[in-house]
N, C-alpha and C. Protein backbone atom coordinates (compact mmCIF):
# COMPACT_ATOMS: atom_id res chain seq x y z
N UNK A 1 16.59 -9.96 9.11
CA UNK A 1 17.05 -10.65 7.93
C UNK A 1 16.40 -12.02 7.82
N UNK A 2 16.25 -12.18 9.18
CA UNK A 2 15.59 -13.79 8.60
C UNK A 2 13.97 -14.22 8.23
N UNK A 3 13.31 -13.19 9.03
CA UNK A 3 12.21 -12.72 8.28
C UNK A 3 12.30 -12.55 6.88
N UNK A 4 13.05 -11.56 6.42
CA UNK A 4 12.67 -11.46 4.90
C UNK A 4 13.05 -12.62 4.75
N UNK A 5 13.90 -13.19 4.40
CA UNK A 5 14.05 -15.10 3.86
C UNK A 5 13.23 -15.99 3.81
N UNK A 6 12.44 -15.74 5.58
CA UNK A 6 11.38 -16.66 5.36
C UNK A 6 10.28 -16.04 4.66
N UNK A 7 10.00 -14.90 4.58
CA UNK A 7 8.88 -14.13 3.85
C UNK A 7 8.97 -14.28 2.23
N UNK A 8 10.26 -14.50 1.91
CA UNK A 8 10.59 -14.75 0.50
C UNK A 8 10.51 -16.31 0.04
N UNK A 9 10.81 -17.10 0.73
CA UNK A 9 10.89 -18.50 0.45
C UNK A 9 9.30 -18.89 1.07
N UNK A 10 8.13 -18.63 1.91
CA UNK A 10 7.14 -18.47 1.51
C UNK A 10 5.86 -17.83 0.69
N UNK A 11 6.80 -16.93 -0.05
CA UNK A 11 5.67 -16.13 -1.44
C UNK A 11 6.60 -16.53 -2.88
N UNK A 12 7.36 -17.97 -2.81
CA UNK A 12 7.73 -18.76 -3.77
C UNK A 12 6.02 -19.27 -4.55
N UNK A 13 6.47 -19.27 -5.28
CA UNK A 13 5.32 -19.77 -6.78
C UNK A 13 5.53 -21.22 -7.69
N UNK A 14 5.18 -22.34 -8.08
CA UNK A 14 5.67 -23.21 -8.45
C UNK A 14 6.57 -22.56 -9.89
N UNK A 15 6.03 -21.49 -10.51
CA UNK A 15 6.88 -21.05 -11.72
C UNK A 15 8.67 -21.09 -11.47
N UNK A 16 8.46 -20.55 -9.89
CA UNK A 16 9.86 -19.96 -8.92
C UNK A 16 11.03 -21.07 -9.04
N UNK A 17 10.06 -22.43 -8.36
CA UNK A 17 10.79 -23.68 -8.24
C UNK A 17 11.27 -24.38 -9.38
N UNK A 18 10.51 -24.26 -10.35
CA UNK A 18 10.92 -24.59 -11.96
C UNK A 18 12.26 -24.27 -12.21
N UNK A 19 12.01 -22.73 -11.98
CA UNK A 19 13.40 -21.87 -12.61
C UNK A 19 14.71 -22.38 -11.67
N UNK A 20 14.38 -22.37 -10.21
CA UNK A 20 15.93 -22.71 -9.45
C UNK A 20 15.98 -23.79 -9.79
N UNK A 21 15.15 -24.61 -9.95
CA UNK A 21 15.66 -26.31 -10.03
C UNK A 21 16.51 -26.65 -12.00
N UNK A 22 15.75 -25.73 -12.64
CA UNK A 22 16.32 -25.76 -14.03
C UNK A 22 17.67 -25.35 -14.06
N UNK A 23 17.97 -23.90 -13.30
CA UNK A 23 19.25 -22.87 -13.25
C UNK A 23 20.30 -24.26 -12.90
N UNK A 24 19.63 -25.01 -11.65
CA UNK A 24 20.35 -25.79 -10.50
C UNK A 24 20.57 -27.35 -11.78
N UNK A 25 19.74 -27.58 -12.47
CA UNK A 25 20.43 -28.76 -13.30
C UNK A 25 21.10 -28.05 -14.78
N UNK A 26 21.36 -27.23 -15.17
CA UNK A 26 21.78 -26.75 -16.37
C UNK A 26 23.52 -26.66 -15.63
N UNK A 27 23.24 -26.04 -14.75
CA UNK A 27 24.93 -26.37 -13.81
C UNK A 27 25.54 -27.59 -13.40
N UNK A 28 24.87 -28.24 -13.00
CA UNK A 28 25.44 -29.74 -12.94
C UNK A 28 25.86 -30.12 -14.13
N UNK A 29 24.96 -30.07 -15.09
CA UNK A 29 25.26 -30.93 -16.64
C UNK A 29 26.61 -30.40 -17.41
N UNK A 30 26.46 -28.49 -17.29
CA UNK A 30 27.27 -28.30 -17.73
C UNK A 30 29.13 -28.76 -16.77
N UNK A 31 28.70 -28.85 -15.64
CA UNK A 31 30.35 -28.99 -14.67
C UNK A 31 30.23 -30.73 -15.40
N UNK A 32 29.00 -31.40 -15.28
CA UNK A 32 29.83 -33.21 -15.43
C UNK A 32 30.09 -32.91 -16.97
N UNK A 33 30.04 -32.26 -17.93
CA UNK A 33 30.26 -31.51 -19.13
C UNK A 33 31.71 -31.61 -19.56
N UNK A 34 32.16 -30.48 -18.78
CA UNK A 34 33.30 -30.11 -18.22
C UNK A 34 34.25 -31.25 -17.88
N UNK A 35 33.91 -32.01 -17.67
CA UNK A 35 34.71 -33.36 -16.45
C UNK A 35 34.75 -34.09 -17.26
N UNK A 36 33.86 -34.50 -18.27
CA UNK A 36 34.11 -35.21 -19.20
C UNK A 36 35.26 -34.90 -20.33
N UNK A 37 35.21 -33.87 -20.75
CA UNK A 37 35.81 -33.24 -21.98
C UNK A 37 37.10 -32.44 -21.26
N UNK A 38 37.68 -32.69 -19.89
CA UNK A 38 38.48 -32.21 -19.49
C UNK A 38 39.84 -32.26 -20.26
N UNK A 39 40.14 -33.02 -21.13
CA UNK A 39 41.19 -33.37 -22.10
C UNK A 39 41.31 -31.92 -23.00
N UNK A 40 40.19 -31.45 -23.28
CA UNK A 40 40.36 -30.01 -24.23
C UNK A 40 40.12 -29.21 -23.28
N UNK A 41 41.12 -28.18 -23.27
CA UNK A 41 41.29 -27.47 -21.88
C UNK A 41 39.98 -26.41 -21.85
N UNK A 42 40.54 -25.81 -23.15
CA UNK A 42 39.68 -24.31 -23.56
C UNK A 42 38.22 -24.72 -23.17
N UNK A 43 37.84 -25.49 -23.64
CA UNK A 43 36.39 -26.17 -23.95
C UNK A 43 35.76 -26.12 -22.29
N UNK A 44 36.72 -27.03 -21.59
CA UNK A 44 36.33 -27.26 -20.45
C UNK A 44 36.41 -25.93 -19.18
N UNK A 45 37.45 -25.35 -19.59
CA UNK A 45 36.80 -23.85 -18.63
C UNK A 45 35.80 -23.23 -18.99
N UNK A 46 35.36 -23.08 -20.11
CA UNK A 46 34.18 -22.41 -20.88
C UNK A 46 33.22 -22.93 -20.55
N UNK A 47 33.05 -24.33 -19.83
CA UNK A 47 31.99 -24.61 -19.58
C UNK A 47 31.89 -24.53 -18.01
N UNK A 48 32.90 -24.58 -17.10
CA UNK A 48 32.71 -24.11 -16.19
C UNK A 48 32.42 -22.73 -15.74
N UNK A 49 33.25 -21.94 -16.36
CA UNK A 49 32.67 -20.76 -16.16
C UNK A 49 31.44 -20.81 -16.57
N UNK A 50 30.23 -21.24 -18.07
CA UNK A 50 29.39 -20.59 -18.10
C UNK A 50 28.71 -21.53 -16.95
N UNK A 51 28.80 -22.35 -16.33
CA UNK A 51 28.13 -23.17 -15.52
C UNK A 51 27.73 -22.31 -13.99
N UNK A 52 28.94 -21.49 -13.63
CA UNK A 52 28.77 -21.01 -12.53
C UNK A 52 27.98 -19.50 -12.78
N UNK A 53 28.22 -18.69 -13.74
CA UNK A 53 27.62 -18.19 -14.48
C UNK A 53 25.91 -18.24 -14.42
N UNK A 54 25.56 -19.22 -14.68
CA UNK A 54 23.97 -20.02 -14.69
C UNK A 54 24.01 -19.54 -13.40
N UNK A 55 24.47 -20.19 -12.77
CA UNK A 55 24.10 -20.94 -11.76
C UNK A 55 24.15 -19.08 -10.21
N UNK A 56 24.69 -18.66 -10.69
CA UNK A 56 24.73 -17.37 -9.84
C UNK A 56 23.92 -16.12 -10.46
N UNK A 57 23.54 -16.29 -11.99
CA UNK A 57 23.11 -15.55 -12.46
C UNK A 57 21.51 -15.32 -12.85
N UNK A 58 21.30 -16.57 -13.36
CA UNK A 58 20.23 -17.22 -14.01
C UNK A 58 19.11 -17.08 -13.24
N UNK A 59 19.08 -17.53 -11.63
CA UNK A 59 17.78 -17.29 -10.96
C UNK A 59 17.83 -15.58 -10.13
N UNK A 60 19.04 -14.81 -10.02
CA UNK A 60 18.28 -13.82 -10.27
C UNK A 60 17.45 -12.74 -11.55
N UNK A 61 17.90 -13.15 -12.19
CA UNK A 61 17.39 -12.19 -13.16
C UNK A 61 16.23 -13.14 -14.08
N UNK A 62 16.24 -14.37 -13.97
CA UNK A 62 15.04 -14.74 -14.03
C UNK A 62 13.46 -14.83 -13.55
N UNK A 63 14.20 -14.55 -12.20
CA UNK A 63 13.34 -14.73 -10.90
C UNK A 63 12.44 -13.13 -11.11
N UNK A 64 13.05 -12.37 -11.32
CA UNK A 64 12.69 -10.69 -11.65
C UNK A 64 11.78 -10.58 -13.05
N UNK A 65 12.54 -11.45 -13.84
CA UNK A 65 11.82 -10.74 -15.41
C UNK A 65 10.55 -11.86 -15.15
N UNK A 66 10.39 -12.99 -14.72
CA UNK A 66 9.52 -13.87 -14.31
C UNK A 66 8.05 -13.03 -14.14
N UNK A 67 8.94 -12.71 -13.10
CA UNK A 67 7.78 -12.18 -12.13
C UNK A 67 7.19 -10.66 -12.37
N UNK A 68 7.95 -9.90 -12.98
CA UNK A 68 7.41 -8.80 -13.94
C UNK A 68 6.33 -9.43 -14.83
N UNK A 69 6.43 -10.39 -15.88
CA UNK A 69 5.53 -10.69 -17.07
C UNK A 69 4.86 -11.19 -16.64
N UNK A 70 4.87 -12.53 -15.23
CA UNK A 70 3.42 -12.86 -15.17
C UNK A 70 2.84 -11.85 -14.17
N UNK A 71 3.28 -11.12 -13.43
CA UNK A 71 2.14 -10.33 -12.96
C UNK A 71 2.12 -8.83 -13.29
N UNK A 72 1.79 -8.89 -14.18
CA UNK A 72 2.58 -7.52 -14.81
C UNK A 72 1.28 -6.41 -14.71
N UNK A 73 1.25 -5.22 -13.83
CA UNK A 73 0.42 -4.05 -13.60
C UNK A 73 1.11 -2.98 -14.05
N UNK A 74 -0.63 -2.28 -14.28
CA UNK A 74 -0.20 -0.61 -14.25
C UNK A 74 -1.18 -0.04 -13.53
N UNK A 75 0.19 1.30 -13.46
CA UNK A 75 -0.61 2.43 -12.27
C UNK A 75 -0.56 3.97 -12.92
N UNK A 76 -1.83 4.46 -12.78
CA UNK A 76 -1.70 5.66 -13.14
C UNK A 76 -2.40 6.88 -12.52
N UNK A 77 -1.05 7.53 -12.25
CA UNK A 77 -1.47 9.07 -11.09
C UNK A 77 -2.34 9.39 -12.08
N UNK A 78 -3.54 9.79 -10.65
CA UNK A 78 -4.64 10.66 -10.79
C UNK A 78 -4.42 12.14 -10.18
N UNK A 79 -3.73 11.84 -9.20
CA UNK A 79 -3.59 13.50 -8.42
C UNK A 79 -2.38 13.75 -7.23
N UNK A 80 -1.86 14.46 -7.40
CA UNK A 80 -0.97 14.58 -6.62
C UNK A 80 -0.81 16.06 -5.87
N UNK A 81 -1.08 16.30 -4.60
CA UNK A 81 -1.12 17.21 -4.10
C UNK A 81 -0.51 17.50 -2.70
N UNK A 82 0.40 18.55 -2.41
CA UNK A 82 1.05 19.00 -1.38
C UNK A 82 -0.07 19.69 -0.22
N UNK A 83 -0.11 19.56 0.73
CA UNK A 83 -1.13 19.68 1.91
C UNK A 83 -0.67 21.51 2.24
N UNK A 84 -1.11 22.04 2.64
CA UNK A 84 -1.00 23.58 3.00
C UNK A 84 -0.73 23.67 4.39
N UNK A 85 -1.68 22.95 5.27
CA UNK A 85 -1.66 23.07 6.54
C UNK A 85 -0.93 21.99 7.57
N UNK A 86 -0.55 21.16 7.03
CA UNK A 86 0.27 19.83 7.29
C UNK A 86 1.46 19.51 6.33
N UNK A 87 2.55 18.47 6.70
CA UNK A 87 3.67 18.67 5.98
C UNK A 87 3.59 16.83 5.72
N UNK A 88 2.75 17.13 4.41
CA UNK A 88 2.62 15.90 3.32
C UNK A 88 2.41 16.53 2.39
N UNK A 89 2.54 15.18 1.90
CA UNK A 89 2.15 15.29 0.31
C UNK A 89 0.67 13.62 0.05
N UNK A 90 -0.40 14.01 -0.52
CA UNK A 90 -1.35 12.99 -0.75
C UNK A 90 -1.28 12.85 -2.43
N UNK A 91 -1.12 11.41 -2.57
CA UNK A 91 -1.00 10.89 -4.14
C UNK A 91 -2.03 10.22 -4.13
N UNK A 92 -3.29 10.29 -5.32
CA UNK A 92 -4.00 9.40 -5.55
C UNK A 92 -3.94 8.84 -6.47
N UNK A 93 -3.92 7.33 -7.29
CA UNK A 93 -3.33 6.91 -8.10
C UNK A 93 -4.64 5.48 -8.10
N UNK A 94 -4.39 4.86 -9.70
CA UNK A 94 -5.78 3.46 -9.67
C UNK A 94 -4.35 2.48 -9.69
N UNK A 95 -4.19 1.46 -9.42
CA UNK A 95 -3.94 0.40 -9.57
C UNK A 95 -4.50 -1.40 -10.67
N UNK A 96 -4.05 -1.29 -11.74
CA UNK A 96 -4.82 -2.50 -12.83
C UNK A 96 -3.73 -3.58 -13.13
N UNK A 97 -4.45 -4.81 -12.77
CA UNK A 97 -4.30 -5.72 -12.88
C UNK A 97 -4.27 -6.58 -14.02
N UNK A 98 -3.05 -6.43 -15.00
CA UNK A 98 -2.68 -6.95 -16.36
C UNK A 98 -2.48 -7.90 -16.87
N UNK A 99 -2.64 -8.85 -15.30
CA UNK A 99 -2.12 -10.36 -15.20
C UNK A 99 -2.78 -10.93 -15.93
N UNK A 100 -2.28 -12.78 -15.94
CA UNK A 100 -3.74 -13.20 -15.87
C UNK A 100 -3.80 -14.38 -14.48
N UNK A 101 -3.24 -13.79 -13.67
CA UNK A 101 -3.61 -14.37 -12.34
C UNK A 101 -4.25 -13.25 -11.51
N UNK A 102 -4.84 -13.67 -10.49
CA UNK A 102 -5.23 -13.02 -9.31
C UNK A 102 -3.97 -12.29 -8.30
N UNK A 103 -4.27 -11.06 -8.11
CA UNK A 103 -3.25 -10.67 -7.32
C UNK A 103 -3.43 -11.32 -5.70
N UNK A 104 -2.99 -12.17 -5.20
CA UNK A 104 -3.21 -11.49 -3.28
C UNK A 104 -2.65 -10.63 -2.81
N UNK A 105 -1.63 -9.78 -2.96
CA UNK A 105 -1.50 -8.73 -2.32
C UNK A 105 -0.35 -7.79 -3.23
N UNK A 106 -0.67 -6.26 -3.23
CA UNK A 106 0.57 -5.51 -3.91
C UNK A 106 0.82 -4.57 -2.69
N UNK A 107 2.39 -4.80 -2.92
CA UNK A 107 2.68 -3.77 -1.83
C UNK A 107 3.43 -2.26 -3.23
N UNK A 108 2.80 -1.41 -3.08
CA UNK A 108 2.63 -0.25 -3.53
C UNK A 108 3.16 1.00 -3.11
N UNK A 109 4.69 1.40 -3.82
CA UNK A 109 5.42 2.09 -3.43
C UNK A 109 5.52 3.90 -3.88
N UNK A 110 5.37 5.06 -3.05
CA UNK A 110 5.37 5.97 -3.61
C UNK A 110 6.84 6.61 -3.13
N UNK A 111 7.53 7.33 -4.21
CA UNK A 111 9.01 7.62 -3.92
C UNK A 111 8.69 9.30 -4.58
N UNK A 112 9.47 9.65 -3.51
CA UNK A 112 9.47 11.88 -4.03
C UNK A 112 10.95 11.94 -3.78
N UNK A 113 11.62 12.42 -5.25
CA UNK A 113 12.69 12.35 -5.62
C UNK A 113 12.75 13.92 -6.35
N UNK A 114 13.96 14.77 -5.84
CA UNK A 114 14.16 16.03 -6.72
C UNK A 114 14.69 15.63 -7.85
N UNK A 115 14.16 17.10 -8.64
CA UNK A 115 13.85 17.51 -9.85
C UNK A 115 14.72 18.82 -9.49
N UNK A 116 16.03 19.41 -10.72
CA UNK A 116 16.83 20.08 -11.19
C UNK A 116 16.66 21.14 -12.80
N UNK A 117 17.32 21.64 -12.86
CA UNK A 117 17.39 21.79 -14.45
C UNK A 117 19.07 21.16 -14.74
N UNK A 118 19.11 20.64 -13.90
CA UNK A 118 20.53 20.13 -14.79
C UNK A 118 20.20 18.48 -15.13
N UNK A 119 19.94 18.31 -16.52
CA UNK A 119 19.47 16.90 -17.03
C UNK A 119 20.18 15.78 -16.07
N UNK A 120 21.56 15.56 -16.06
CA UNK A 120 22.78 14.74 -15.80
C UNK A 120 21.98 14.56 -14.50
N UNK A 121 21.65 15.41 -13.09
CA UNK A 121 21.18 15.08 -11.93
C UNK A 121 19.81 14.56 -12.23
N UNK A 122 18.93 14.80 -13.11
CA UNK A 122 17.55 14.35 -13.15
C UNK A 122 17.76 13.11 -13.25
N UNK A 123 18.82 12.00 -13.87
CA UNK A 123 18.90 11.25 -14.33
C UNK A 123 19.01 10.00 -12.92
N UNK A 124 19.67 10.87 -12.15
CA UNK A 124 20.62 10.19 -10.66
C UNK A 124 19.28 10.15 -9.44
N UNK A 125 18.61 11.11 -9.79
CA UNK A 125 18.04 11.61 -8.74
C UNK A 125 16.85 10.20 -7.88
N UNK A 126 16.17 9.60 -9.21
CA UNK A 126 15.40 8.64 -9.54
C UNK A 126 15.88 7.53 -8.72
N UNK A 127 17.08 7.26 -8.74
CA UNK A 127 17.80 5.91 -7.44
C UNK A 127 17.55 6.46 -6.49
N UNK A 128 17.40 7.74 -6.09
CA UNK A 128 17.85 7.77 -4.49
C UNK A 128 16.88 9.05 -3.77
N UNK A 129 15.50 8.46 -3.93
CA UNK A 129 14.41 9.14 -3.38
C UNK A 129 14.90 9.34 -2.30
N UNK A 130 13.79 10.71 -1.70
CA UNK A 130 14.48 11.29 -0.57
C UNK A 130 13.28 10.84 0.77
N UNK A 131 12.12 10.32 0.01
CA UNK A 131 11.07 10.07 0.84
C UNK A 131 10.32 8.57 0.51
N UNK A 132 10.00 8.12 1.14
CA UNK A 132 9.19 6.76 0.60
C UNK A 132 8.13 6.73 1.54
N UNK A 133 7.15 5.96 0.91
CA UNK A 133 6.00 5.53 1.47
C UNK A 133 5.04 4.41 1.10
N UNK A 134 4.87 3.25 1.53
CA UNK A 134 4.33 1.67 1.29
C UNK A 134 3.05 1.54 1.41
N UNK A 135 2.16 1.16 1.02
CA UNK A 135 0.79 0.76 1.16
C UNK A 135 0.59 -0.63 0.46
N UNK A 136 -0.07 -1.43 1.49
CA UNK A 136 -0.47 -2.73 0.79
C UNK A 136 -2.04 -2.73 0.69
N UNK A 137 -2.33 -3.34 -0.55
CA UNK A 137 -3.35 -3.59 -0.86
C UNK A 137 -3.58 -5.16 -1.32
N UNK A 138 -4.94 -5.87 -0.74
CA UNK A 138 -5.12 -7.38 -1.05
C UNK A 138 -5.96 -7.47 -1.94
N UNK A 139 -5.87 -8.73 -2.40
CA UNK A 139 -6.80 -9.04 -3.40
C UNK A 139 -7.73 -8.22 -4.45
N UNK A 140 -6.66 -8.49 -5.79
CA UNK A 140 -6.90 -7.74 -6.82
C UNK A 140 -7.35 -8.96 -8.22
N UNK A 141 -8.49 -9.00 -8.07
CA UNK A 141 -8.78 -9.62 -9.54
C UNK A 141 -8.59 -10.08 -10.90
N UNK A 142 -8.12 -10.44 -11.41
CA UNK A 142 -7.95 -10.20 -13.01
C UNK A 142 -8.85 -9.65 -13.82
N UNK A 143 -7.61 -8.31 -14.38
CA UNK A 143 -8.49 -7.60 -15.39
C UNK A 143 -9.13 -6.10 -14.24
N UNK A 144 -8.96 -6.28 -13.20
CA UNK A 144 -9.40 -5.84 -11.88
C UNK A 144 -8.79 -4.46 -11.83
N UNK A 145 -9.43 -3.33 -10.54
CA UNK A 145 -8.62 -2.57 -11.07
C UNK A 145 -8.97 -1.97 -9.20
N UNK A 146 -7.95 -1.08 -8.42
CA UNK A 146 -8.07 -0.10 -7.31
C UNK A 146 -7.93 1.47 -7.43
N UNK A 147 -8.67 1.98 -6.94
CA UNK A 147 -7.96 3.41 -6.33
C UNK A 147 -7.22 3.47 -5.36
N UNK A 148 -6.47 3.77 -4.85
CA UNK A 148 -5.81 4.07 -3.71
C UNK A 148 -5.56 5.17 -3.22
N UNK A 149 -5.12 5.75 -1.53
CA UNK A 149 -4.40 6.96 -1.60
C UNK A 149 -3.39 6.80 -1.02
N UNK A 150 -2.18 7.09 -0.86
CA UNK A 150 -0.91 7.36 -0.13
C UNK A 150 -0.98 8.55 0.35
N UNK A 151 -0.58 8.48 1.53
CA UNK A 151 -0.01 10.40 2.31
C UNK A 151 1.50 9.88 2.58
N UNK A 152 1.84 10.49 2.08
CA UNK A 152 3.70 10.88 2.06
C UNK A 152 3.70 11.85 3.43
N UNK A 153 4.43 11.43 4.40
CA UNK A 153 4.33 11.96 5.89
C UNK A 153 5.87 11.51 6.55
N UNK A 154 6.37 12.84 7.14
CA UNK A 154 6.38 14.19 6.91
C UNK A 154 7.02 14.48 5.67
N UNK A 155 6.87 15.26 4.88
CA UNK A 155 7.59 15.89 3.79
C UNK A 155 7.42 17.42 4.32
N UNK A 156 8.91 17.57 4.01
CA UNK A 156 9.40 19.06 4.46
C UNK A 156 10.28 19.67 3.20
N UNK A 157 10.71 18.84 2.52
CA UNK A 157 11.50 19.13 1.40
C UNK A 157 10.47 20.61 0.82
N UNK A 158 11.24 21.20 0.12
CA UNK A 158 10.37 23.03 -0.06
C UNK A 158 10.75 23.02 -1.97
N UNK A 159 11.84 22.27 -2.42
CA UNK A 159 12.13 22.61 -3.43
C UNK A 159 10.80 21.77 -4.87
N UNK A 160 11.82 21.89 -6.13
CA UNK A 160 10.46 20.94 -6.88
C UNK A 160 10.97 19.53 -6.97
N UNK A 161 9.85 18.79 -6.88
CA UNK A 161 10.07 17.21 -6.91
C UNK A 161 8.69 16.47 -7.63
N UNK A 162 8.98 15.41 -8.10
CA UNK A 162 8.37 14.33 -8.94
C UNK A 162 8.28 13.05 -7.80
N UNK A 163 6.94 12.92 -8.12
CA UNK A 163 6.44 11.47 -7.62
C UNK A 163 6.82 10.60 -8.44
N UNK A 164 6.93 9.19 -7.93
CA UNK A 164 6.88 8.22 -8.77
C UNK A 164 6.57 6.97 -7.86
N UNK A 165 5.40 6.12 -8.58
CA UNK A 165 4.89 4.60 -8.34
C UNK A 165 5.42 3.99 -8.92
N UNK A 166 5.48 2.53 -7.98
CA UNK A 166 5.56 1.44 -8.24
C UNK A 166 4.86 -0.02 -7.94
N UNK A 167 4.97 -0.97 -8.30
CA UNK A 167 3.74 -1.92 -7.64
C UNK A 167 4.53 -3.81 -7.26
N UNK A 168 4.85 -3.75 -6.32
CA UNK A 168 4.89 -5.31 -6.56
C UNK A 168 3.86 -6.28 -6.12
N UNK A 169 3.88 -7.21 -7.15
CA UNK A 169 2.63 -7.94 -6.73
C UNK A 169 2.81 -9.42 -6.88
N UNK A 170 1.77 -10.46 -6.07
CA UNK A 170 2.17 -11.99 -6.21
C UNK A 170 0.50 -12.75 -5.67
């Protein structure tokens, strides 16, 4: 656990620090807000609540949509194939760089998740892959683009299933 923390609080971005330090004064202003106007009751919980609100809410889901738009990629399967004589599965897929920064590194996720004919489970199935597999790749260009391959190892699953990528990048 403390690895990831420090791994996270060193692949901070100055965009990153903007946002907590903004989230972090929009809460203050609104609580001395609050403190001021404490005489009107209604007024003044409304601003506490939305204060804490901000303040618990604001840098995660900022921190996410942030970091989606400025580094925002696509990936698109080229091939996906189950091995005959070994128990994988090999995905080949390009990786493009939509940004307009330089990537240093995407860590690049492949997930094999069953597939039903009952819609309602297709829907569920997607959270809770039954297999995963990570590949990092460095330095990606702007405008830039990779091939990659993943081997999904061991896969034993026999029934039908759907790949699916993902990419995070910074």
């Amino acid at each position: 656990m403390k690895e990831k923390i420090s791994l996270f609080i060193h692949n901070l971005i100055m965009y990153d620090y903007i946002l907590f330090g903004t989230a972090f004064g929009l809460f203050l202003l609104f609580i001395i807000l609050a403190i001021v106007l404490r005489r009107k009751l209604v007024l003044a919980l409304f601003l506490i609540i939305l204060s804490f609100t901000i303040l618990l809410i604001a840098p995660s889901l900022g921190y996410k949509y942030m970091h989606a738009f400025l580094f925002k990629n696509s990936i698109v399967l080229q091939n996906q194939q189950k091995l005959n004589f070994i128990e994988a599965v090999v995905v080949k897929a390009t990786l493009s760089n939509n940004s307009k920064f330089d990537f240093k590194s995407c860590e690049i996720t492949a997930s094999a998740y069953k597939i039903t004919s009952n819609k309602y489970k297709n829907y569920i199935y997607p959270f809770k892959p039954f297999q995963n597999m990570s590949i990092l790749e460095e330095q990606i260009p702007v405008g830039g683009q990779r091939e990659f391959k993943i081997i999904i190892e061991p896969f034993t699953y026999a029934g039908d299933y759907n790949i699916s990528l993902k990419a995070d990048c910074n």
